[in-house]
Protein backbone atom coordinates (compact mmCIF):
# COMPACT_ATOMS: atom_id res chain seq x y z
CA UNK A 1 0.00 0.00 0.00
CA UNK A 2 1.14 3.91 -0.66
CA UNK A 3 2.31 6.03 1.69
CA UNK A 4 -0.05 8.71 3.34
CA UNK A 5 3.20 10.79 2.29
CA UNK A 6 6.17 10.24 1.07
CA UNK A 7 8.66 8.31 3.02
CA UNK A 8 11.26 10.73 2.84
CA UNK A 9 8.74 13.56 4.50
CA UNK A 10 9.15 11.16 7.45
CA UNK A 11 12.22 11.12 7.64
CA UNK A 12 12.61 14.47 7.46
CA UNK A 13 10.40 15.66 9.99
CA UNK A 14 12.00 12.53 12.66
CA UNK A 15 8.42 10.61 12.67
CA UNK A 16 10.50 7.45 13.01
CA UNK A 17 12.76 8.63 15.51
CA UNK A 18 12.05 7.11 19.10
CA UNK A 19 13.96 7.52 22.40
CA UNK A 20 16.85 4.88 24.41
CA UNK A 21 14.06 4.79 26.58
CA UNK A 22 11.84 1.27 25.53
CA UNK A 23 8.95 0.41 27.22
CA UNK A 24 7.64 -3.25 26.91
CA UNK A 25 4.42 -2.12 25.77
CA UNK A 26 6.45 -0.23 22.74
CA UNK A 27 8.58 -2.97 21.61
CA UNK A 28 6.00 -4.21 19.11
CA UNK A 29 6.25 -1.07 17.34
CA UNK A 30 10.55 -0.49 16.82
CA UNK A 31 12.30 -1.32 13.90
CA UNK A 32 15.32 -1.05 15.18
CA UNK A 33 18.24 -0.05 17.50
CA UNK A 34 20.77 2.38 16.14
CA UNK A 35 24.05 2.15 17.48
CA UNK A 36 23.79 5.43 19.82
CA UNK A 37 20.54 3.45 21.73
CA UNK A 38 17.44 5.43 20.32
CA UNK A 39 15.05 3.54 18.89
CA UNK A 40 13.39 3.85 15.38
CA UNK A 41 9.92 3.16 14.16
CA UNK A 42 8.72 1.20 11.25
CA UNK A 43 7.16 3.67 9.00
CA UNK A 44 4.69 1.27 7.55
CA UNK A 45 3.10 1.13 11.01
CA UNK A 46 3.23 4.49 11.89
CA UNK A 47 1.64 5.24 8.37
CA UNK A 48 -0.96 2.18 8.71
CA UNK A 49 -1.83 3.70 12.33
CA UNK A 50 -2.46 7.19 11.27
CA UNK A 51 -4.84 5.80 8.46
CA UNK A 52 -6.58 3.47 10.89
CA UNK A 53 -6.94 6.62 13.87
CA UNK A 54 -8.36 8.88 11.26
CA UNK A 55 -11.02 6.23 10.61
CA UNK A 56 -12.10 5.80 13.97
CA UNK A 57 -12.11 9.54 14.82
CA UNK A 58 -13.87 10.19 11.53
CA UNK A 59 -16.87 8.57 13.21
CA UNK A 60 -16.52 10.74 15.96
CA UNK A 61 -19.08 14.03 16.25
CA UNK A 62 -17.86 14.91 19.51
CA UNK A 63 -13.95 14.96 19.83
CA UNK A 64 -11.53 16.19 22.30
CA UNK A 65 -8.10 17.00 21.48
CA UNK A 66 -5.79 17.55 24.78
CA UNK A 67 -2.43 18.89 24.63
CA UNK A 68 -0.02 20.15 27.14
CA UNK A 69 2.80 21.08 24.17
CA UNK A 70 1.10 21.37 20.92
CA UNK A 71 -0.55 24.45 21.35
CA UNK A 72 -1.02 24.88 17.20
CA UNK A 73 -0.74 21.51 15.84
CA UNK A 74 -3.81 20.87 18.14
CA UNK A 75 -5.39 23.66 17.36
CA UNK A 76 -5.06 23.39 13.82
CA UNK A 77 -6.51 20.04 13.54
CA UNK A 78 -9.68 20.82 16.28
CA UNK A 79 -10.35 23.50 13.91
CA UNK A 80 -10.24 21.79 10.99
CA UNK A 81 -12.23 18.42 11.88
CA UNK A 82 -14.80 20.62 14.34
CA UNK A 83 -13.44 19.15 17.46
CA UNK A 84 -12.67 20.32 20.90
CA UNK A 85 -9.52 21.36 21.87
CA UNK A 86 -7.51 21.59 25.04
CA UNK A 87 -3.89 22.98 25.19
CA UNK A 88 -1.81 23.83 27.64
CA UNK A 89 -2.59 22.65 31.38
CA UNK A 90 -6.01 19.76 31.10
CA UNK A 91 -8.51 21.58 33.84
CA UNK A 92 -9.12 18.64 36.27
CA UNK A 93 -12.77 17.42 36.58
CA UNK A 94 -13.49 18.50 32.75
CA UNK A 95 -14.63 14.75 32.34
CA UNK A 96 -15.91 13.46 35.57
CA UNK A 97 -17.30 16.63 37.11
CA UNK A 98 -20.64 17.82 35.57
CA UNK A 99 -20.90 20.47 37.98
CA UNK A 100 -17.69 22.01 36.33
CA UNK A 101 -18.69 24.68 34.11
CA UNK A 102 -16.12 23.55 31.58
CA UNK A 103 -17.40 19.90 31.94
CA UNK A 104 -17.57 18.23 28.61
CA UNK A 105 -18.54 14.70 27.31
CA UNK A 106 -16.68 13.68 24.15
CA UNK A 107 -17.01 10.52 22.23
CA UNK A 108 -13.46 9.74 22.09
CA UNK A 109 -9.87 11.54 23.59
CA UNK A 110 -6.89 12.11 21.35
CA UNK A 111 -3.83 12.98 23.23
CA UNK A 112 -0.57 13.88 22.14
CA UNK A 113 1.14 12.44 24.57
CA UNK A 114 -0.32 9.93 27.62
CA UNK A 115 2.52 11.18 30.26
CA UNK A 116 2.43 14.91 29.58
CA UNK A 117 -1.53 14.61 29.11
CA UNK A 118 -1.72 12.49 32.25
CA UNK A 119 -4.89 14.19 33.97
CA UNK A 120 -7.20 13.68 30.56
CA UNK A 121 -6.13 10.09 30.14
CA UNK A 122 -7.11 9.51 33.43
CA UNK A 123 -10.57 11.00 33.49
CA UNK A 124 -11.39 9.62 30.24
CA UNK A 125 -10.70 6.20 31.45
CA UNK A 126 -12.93 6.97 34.87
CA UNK A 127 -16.05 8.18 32.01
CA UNK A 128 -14.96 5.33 29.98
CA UNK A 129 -13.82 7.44 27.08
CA UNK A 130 -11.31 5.61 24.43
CA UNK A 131 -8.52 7.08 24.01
CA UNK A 132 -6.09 7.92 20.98
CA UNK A 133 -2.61 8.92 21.98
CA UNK A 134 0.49 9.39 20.03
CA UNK A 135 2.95 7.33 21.90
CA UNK A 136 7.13 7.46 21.96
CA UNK A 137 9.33 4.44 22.86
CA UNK A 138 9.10 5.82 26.43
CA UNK A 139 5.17 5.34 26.88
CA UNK A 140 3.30 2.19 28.46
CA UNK A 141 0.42 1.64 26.34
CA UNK A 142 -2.24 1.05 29.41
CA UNK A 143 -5.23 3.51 29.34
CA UNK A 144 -4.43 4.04 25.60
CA UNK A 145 -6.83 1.95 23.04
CA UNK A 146 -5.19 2.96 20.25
CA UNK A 147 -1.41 4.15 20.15
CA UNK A 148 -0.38 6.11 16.69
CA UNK A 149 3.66 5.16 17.42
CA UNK A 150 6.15 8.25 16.59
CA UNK A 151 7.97 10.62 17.96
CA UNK A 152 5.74 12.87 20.28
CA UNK A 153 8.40 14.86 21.33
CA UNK A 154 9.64 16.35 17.80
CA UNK A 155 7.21 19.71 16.98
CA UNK A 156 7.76 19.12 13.68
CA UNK A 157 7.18 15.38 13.46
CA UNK A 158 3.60 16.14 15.65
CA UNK A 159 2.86 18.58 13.06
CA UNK A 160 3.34 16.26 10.31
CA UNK A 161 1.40 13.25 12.15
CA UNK A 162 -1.46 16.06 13.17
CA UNK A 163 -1.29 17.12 9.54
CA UNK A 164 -1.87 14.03 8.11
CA UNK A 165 -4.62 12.70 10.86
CA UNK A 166 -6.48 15.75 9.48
CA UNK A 167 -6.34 15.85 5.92
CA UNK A 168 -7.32 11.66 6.62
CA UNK A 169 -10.54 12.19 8.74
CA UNK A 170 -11.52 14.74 6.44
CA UNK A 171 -11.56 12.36 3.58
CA UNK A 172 -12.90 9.48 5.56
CA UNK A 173 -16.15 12.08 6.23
CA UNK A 174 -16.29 13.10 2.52
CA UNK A 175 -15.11 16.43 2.99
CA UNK A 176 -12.37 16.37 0.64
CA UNK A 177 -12.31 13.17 -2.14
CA UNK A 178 -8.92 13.55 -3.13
CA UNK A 179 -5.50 14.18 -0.66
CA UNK A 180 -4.74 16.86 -3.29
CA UNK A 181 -7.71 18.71 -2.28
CA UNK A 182 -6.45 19.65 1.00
CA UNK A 183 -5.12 23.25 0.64
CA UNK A 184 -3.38 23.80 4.07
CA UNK A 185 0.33 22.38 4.38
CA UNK A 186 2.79 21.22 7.39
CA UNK A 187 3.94 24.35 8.10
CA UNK A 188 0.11 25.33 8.87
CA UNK A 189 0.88 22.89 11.98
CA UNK A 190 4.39 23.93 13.00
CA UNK A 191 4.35 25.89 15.65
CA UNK A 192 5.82 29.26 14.69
């Protein structure tokens, strides 16, 4: 199957590049060991991942994107696939509270990262929310029901990931029939 992109974008913007950090839950998902210890994805599963998230979250009216570092990648994509978003610090009881004036109930969670976006993974599990999460070498894969595996850390490989999650869940809706019809490109999602 062809590339969401091509494999050289991926590369470029360190998608494949994990950390020396492995957890066991991660192991599934590395390539292979370069010689300085960090870990590298396979692209074919990061790519086959991204295709299968944007499905799922395609069927999704009501979708929360939480982010405590990707102020504009996240923002970008809520924007663009009419979803919630949450950057910066996750306001505890925004899930399980609904005496909270900010209390919300989405369908599903996408987090950028289940360690830095600790509090939303956790009240998502306690409303029984699934959760998306892009997930490094370094993250255990419990509370996450899907893991998109890539380097979370990178800005510009989130913007590339978040770039392509869009443009994808817009054409699994019908918005757009062809990739080529998306007019917005990865810089859009870099954070300036």
């Amino acid at each position: 199957m062809e590339l969401l992109i091509d494999k050289h974008k991926y590369l470029q913007y360190g998608v494949h590049i994990g950390t020396a950090v492995k957890t066991a839950s991660m192991r599934r998902f590395i390539y292979k060991i370069l010689p300085n210890g960090l870990a590298v994805f396979n692209i074919n599963v990061i790519d086959s991942r991204i295709r299968l998230a944007a499905k799922l979250l395609a069927g999704y009216k009501e979708i929360l994107l939480a982010s405590r570092r990707a102020k504009k990648p996240v923002e970008t994509m809520a924007k663009l696939i009419e979803a919630r978003a949450v950057v910066g610090r996750f306001p505890p009881g925004m899930l399980t509270n609904p005496s909270y004036e900010l209390y919300y109930e989405p369908e599903v969670l996408f987090v950028t990262d289940p360690i830095a976006d600790s509090q939303a993974v956790e009240e998502a599990v306690k409303s029984r929310i699934p959760v998306i999460a892009l997930c490094n070498t370094f993250n255990t894969l419990s509370n996450v029901d899907l893991a998109i595996p890539c380097n979370n850390r990178g800005r510009k490989a989130v913007a590339l990931v978040l770039y392509l999650l869009s443009r994808e869940v817009l054409r699994e809706r019908g918005v757009i029939k062809r990739r080529s019809e998306f007019k917005l490109s990865i810089k859009d999602f870099l954070e300036s």
